[in-house]
PDB file of N, CA and C in Angstrom:
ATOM      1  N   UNK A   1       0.841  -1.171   0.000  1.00  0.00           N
ATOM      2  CA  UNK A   1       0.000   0.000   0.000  1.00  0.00           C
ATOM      3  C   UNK A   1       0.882   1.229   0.000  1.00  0.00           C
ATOM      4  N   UNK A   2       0.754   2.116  -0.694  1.00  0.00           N
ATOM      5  CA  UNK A   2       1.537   3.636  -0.767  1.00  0.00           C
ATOM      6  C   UNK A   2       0.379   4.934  -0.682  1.00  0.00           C
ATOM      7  N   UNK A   3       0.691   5.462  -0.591  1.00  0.00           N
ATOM      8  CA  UNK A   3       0.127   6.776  -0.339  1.00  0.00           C
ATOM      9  C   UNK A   3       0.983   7.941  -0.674  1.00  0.00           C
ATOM     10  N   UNK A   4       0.879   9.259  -1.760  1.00  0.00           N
ATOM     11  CA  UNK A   4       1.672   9.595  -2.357  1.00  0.00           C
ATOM     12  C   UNK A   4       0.841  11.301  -2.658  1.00  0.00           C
ATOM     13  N   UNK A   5       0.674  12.179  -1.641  1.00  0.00           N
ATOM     14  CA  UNK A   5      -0.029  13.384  -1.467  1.00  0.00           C
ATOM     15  C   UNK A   5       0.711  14.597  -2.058  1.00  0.00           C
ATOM     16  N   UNK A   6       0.237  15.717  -2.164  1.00  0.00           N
ATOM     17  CA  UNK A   6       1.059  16.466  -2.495  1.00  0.00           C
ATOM     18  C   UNK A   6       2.199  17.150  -1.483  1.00  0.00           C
ATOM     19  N   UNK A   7       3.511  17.901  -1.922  1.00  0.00           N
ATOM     20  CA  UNK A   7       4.122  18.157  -1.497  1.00  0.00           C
ATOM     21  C   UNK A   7       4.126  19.569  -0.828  1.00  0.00           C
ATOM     22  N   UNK A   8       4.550  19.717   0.361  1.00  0.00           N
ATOM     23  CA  UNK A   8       4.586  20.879   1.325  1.00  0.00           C
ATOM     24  C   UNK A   8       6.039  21.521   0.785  1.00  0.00           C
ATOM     25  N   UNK A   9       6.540  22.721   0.779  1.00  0.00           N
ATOM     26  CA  UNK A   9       6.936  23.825   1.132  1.00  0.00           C
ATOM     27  C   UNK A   9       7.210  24.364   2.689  1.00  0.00           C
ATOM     28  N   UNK A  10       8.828  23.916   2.995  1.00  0.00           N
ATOM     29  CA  UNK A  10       9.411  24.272   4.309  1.00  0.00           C
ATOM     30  C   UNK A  10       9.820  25.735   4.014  1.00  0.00           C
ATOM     31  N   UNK A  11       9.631  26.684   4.709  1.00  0.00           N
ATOM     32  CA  UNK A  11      10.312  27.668   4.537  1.00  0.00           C
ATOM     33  C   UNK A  11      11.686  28.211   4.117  1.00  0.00           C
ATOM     34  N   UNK A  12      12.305  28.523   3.110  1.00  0.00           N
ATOM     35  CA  UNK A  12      13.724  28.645   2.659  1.00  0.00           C
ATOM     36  C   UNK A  12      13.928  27.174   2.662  1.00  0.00           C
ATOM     37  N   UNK A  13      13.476  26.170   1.874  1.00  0.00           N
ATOM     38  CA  UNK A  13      13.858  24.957   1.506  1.00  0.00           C
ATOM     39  C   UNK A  13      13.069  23.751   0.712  1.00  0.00           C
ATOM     40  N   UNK A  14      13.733  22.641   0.188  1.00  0.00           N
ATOM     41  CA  UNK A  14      13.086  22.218  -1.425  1.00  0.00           C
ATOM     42  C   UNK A  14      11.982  21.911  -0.979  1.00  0.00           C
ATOM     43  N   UNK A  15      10.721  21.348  -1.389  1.00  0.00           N
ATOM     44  CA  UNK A  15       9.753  20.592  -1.357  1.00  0.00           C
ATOM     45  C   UNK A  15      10.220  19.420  -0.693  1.00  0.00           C
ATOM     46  N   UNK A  16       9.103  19.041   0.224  1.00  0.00           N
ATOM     47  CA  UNK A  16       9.391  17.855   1.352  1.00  0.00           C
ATOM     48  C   UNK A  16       8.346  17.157   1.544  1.00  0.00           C
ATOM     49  N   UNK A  17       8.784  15.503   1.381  1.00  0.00           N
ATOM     50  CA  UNK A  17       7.454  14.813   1.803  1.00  0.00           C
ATOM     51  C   UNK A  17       8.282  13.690   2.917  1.00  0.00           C
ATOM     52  N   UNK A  18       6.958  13.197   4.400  1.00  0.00           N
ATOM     53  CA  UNK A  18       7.427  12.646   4.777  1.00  0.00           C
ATOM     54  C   UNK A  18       7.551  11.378   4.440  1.00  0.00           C
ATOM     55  N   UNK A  19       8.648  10.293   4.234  1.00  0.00           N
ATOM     56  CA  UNK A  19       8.641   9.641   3.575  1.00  0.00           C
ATOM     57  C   UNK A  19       8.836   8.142   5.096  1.00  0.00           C
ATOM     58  N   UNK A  20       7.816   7.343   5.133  1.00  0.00           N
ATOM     59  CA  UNK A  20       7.025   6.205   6.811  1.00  0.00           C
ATOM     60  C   UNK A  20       6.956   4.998   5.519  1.00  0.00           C
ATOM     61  N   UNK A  21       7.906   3.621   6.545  1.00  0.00           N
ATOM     62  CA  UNK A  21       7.814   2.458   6.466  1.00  0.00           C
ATOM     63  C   UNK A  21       6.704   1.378   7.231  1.00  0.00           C
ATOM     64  N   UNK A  22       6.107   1.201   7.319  1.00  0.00           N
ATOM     65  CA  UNK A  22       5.541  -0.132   8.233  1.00  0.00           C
ATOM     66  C   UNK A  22       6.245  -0.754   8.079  1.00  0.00           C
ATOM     67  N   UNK A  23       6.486  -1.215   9.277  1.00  0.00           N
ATOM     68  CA  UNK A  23       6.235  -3.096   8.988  1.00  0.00           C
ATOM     69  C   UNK A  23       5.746  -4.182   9.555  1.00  0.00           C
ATOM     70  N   UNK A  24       4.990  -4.971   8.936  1.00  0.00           N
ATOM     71  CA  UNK A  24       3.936  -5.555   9.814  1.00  0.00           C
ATOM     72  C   UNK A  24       4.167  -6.721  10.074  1.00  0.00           C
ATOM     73  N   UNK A  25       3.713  -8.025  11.012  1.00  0.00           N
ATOM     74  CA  UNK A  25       3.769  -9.201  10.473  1.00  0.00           C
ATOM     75  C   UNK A  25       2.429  -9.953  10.244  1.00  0.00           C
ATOM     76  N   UNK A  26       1.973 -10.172   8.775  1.00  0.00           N
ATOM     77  CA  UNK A  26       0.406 -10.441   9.081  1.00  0.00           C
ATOM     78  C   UNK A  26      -0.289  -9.703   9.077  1.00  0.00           C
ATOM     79  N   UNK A  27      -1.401 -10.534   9.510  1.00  0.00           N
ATOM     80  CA  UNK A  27      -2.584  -9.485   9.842  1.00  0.00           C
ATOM     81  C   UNK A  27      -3.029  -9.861  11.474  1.00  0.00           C
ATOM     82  N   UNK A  28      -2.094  -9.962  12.312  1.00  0.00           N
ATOM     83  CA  UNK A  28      -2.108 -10.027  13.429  1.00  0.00           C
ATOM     84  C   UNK A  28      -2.780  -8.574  13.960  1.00  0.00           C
ATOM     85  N   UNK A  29      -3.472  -9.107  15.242  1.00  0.00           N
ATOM     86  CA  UNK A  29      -4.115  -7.871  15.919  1.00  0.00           C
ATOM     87  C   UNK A  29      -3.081  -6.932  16.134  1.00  0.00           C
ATOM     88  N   UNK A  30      -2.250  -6.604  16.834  1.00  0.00           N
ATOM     89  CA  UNK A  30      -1.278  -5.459  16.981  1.00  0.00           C
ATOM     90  C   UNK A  30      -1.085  -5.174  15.195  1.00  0.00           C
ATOM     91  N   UNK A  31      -0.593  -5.918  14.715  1.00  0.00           N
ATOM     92  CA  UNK A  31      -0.216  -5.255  13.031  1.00  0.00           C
ATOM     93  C   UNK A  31      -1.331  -4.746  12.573  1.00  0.00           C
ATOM     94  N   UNK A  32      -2.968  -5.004  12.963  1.00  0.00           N
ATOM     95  CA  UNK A  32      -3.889  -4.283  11.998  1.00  0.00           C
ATOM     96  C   UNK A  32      -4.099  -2.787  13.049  1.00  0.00           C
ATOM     97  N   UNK A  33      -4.152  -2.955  14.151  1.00  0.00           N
ATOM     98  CA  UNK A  33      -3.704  -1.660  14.987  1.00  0.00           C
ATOM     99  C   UNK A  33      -2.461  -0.651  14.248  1.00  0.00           C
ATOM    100  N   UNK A  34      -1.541  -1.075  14.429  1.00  0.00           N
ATOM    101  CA  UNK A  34      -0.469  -0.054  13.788  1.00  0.00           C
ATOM    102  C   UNK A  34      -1.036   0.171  12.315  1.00  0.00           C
ATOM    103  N   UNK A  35      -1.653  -0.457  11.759  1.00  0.00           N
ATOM    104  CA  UNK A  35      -1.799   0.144  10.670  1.00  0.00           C
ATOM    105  C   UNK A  35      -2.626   1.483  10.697  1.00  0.00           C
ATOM    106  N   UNK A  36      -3.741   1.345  11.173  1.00  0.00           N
ATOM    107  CA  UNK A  36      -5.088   1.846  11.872  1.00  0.00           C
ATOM    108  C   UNK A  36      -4.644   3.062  12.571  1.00  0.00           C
ATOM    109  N   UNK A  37      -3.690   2.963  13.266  1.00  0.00           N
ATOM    110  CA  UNK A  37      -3.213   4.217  14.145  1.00  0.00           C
ATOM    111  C   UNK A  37      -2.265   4.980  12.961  1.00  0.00           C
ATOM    112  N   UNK A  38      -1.372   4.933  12.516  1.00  0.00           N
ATOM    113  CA  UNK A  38      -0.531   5.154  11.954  1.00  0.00           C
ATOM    114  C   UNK A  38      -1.127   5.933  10.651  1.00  0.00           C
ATOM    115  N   UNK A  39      -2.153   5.139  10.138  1.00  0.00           N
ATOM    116  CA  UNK A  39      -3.414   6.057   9.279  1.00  0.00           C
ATOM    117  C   UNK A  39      -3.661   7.286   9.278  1.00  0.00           C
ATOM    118  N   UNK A  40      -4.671   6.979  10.492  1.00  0.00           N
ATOM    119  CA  UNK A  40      -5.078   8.254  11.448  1.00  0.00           C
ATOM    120  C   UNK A  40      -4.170   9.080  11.659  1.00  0.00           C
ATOM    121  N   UNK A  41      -2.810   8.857  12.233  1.00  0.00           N
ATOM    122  CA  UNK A  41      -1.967  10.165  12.621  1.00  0.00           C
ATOM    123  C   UNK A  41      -1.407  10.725  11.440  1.00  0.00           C
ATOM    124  N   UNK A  42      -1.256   9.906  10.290  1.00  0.00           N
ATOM    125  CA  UNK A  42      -0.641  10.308   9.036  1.00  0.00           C
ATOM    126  C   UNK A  42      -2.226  11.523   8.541  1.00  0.00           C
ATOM    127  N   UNK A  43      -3.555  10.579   8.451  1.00  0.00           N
ATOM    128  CA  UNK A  43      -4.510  11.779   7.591  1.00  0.00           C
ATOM    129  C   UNK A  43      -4.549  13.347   8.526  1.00  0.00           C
ATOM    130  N   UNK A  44      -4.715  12.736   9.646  1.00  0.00           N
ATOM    131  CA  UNK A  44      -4.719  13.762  11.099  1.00  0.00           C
ATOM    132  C   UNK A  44      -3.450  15.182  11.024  1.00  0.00           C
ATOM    133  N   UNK A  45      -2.331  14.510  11.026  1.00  0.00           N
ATOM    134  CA  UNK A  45      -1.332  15.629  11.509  1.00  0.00           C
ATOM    135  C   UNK A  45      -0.564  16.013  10.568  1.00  0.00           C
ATOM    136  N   UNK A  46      -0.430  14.984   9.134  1.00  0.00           N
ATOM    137  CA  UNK A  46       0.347  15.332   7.950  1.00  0.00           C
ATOM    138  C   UNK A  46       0.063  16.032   7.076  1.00  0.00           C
ATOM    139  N   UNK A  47      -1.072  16.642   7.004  1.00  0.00           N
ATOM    140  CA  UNK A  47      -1.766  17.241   5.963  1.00  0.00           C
ATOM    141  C   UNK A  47      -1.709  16.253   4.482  1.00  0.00           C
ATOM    142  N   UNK A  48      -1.247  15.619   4.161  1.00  0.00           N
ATOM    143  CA  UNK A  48      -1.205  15.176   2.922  1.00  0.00           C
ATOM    144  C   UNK A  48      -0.116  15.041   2.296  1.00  0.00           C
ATOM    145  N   UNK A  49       1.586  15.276   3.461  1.00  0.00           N
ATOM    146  CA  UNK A  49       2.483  15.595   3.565  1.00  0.00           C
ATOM    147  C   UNK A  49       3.122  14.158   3.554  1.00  0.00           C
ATOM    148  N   UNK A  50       2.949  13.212   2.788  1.00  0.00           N
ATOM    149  CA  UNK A  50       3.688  12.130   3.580  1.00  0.00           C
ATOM    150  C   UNK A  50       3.142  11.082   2.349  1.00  0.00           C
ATOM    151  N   UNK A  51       4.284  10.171   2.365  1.00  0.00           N
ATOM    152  CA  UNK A  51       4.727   9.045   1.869  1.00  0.00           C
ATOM    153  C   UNK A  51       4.676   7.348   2.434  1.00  0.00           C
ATOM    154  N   UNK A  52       3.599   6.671   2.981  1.00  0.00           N
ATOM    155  CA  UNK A  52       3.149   5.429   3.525  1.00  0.00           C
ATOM    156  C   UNK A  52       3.393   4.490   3.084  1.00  0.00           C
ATOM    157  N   UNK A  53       4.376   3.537   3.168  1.00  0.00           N
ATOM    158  CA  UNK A  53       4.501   2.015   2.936  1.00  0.00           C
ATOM    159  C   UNK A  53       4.514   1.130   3.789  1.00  0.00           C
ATOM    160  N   UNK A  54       3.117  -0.036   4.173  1.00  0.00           N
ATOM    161  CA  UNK A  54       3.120  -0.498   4.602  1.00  0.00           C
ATOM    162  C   UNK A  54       3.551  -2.287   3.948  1.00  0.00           C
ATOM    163  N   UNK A  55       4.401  -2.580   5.122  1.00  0.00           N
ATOM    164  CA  UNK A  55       5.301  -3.699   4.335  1.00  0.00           C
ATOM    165  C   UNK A  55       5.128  -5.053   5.228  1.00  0.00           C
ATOM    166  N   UNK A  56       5.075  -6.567   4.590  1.00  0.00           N
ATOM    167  CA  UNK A  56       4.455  -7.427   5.411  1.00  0.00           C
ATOM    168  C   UNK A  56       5.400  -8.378   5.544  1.00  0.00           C
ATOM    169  N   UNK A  57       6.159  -8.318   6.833  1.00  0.00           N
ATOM    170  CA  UNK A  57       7.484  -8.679   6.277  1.00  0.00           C
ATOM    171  C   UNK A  57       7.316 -10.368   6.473  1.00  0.00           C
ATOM    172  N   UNK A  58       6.233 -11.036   6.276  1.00  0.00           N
ATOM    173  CA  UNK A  58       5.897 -12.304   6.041  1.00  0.00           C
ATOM    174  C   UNK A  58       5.975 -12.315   4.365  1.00  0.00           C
ATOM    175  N   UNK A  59       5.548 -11.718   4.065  1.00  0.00           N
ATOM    176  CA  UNK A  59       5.646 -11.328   2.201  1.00  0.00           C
ATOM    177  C   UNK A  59       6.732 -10.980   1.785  1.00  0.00           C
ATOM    178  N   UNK A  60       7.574 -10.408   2.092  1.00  0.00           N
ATOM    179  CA  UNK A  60       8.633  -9.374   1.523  1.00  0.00           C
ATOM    180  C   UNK A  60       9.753  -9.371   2.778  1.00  0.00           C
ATOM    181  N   UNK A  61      10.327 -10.799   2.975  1.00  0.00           N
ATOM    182  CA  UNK A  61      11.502 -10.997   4.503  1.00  0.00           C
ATOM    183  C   UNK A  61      12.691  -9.985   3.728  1.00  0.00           C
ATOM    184  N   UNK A  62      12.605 -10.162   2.513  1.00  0.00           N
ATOM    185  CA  UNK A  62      14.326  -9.693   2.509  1.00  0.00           C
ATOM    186  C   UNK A  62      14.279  -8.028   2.697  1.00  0.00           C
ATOM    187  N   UNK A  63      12.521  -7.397   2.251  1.00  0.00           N
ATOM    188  CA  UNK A  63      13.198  -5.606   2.771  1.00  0.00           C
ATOM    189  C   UNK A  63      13.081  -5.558   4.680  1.00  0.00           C
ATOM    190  N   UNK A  64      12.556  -6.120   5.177  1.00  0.00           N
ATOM    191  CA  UNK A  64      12.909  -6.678   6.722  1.00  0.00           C
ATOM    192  C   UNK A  64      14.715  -6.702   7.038  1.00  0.00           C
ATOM    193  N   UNK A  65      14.831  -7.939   6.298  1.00  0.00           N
ATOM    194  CA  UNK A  65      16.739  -7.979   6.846  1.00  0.00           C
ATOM    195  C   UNK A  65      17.277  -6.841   6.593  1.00  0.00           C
ATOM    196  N   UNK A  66      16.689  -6.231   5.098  1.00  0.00           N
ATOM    197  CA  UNK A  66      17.314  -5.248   4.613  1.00  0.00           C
ATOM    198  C   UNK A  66      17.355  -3.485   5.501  1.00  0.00           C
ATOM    199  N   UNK A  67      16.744  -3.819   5.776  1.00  0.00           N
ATOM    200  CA  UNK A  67      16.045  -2.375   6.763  1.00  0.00           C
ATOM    201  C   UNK A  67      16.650  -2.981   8.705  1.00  0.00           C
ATOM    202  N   UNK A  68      17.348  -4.004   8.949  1.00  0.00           N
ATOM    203  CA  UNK A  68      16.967  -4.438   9.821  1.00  0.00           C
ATOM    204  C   UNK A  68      16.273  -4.671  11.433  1.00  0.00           C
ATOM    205  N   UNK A  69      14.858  -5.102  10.406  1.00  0.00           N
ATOM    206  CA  UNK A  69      13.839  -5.039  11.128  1.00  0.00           C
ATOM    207  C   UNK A  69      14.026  -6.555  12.307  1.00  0.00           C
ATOM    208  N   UNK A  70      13.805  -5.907  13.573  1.00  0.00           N
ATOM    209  CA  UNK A  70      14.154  -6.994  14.229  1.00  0.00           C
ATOM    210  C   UNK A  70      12.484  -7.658  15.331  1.00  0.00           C
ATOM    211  N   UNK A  71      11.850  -6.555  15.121  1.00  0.00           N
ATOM    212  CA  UNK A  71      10.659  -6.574  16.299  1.00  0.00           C
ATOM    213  C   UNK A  71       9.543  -5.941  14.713  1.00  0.00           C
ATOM    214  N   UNK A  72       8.370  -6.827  15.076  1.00  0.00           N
ATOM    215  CA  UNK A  72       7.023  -6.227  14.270  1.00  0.00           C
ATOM    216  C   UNK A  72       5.839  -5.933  15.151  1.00  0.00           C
ATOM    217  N   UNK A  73       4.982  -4.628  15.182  1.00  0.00           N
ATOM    218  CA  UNK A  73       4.879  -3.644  14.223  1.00  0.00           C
ATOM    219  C   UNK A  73       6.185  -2.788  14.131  1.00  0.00           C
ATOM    220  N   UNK A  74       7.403  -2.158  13.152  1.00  0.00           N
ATOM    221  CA  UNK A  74       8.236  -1.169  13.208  1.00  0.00           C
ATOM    222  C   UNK A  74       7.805   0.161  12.229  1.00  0.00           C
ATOM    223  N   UNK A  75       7.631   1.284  12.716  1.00  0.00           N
ATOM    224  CA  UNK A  75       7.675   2.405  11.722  1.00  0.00           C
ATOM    225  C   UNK A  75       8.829   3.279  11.813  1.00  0.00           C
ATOM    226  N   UNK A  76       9.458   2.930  10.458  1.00  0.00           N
ATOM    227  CA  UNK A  76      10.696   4.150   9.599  1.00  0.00           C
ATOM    228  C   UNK A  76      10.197   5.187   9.552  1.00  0.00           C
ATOM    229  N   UNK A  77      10.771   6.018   9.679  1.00  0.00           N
ATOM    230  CA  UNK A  77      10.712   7.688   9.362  1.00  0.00           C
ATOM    231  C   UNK A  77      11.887   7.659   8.583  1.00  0.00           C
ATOM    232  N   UNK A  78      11.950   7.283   7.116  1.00  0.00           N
ATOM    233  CA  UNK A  78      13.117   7.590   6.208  1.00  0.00           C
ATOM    234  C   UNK A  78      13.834   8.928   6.000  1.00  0.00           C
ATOM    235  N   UNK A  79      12.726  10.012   5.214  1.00  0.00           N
ATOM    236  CA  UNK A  79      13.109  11.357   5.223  1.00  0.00           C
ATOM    237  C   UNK A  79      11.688  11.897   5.744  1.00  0.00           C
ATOM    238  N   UNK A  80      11.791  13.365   6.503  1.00  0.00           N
ATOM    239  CA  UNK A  80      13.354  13.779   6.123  1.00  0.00           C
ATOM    240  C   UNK A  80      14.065  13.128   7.346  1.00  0.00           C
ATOM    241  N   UNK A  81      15.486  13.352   6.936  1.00  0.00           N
ATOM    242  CA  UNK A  81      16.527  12.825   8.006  1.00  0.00           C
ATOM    243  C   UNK A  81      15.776  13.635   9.285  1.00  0.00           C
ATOM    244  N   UNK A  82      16.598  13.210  10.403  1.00  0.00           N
ATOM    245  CA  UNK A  82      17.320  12.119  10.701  1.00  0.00           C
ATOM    246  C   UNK A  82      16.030  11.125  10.411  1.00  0.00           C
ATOM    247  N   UNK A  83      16.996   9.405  10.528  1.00  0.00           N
ATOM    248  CA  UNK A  83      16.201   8.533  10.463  1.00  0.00           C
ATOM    249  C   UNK A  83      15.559   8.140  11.920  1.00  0.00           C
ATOM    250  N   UNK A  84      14.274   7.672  11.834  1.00  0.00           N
ATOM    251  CA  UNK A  84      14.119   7.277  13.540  1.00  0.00           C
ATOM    252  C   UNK A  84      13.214   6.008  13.236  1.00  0.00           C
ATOM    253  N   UNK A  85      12.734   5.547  13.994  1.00  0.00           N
ATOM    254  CA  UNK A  85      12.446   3.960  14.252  1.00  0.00           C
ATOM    255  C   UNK A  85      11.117   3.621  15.792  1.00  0.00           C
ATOM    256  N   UNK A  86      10.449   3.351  15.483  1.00  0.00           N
ATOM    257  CA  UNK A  86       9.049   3.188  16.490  1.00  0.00           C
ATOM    258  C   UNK A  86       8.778   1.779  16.388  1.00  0.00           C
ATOM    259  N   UNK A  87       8.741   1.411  17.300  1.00  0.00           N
ATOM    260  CA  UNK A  87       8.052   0.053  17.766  1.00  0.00           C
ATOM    261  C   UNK A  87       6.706  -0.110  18.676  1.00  0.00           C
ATOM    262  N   UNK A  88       5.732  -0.889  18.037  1.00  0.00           N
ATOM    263  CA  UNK A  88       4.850  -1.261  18.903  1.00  0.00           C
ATOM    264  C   UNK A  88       3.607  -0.940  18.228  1.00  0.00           C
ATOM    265  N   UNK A  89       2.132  -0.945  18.298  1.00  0.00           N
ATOM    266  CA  UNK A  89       1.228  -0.676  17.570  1.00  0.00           C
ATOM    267  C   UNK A  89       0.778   1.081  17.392  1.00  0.00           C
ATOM    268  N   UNK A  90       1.755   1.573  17.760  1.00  0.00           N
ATOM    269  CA  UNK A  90       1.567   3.186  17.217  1.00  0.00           C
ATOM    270  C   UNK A  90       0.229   3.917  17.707  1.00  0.00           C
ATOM    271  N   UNK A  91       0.077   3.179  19.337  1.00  0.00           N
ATOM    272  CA  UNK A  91      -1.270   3.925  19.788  1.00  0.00           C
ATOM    273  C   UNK A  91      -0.838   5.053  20.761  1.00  0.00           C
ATOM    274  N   UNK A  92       0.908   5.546  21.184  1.00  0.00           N
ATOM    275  CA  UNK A  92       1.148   6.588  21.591  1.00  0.00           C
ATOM    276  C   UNK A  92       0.984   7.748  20.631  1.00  0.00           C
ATOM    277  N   UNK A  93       0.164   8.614  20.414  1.00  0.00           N
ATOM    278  CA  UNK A  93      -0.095   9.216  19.440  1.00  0.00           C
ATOM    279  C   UNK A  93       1.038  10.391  19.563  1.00  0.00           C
ATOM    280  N   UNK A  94       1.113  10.813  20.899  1.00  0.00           N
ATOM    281  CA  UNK A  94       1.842  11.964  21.135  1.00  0.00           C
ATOM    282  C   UNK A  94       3.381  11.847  21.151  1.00  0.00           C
ATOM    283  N   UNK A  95       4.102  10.201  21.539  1.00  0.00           N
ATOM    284  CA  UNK A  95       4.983   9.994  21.525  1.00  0.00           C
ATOM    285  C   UNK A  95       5.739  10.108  19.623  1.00  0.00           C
ATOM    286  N   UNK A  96       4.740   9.149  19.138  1.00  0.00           N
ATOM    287  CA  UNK A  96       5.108   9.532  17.672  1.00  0.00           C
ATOM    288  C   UNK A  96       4.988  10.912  17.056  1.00  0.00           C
ATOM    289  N   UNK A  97       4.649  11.447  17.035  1.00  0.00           N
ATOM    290  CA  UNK A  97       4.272  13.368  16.691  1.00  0.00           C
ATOM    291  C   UNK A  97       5.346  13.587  16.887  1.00  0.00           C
ATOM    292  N   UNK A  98       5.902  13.220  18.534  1.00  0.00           N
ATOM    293  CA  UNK A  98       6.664  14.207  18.803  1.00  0.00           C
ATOM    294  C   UNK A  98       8.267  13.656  18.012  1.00  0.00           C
ATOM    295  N   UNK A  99       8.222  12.322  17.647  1.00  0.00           N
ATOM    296  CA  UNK A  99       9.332  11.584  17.149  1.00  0.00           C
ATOM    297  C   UNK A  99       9.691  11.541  15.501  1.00  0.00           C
ATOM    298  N   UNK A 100       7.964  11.967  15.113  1.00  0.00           N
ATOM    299  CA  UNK A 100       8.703  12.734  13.705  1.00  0.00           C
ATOM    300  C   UNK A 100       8.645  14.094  13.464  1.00  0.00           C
ATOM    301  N   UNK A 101       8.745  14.721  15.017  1.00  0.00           N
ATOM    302  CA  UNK A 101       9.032  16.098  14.318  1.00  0.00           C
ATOM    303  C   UNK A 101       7.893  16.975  13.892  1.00  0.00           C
ATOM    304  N   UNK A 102       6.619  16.743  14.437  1.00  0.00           N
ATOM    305  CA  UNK A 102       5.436  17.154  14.048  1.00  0.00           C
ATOM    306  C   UNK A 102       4.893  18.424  15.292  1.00  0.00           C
ATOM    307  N   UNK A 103       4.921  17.407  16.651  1.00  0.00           N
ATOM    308  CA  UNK A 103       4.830  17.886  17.854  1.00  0.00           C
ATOM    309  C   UNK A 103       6.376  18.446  18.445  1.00  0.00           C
ATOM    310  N   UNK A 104       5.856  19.665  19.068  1.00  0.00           N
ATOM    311  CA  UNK A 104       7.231  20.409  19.581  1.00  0.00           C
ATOM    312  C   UNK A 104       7.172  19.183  21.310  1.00  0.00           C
ATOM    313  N   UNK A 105       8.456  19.348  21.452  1.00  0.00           N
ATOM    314  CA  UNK A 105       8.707  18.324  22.624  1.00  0.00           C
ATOM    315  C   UNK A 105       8.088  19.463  23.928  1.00  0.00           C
ATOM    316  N   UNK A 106       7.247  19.272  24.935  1.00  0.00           N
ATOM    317  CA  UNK A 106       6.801  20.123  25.884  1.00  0.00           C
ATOM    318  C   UNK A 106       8.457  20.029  26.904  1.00  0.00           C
ATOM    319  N   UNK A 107       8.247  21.059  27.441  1.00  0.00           N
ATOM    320  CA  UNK A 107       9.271  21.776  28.656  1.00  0.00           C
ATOM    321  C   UNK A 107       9.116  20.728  29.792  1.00  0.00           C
ATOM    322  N   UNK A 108       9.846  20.544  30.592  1.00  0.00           N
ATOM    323  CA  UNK A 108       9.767  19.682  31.791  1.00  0.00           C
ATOM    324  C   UNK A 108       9.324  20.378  32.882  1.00  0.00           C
TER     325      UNK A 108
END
């Protein structure tokens, strides 16, 4: 599955889309969750900003080794850099926001 929206405009810089891996195993309950959540926060907070591949790494083991995926559900944040990496069914909504850079991190 891909998802492929139009591109945003960063201020003083090129056109940017966020470019999110799944990876699932199955259609196991936690994997149809991360999908489900991961949806939602993508239609929710991305505007249309973003790039979705969800990948089943029962189908497709070698982009798994290749990426190495060691735990399923995992979501990539490819670009923009840095790269970062989420585990688990993606129902911290605020933890992810704040891990791609969406949500400003609150003050302690």
């Amino acid at each position: 599955m891909s998802k492929k929206n139009a591109v945003a405009m960063k201020s003083g810089s090129a056109p940017e889309v966020m470019v999110l891996r799944l990876y699932i195993a199955g259609t196991t309950p936690r994997s149809t969750r991360a999908v489900m959540n991961i949806k939602e926060i993508c239609q929710n907070s991305l505007s249309g900003q973003y790039d979705l591949e969800v990948i089943d790494i029962y189908q497709q083991p070698s982009m798994a080794k290749g990426q190495q995926i060691i735990a399923a559900p995992t979501l990539v944040k490819e670009l923009p850099l840095p790269l970062r990496r989420f585990i688990g069914d993606m129902s911290n909504t605020d933890k992810i926001l704040i891990g791609l850079d969406v949500k400003p991190k609150e003050q302690a």
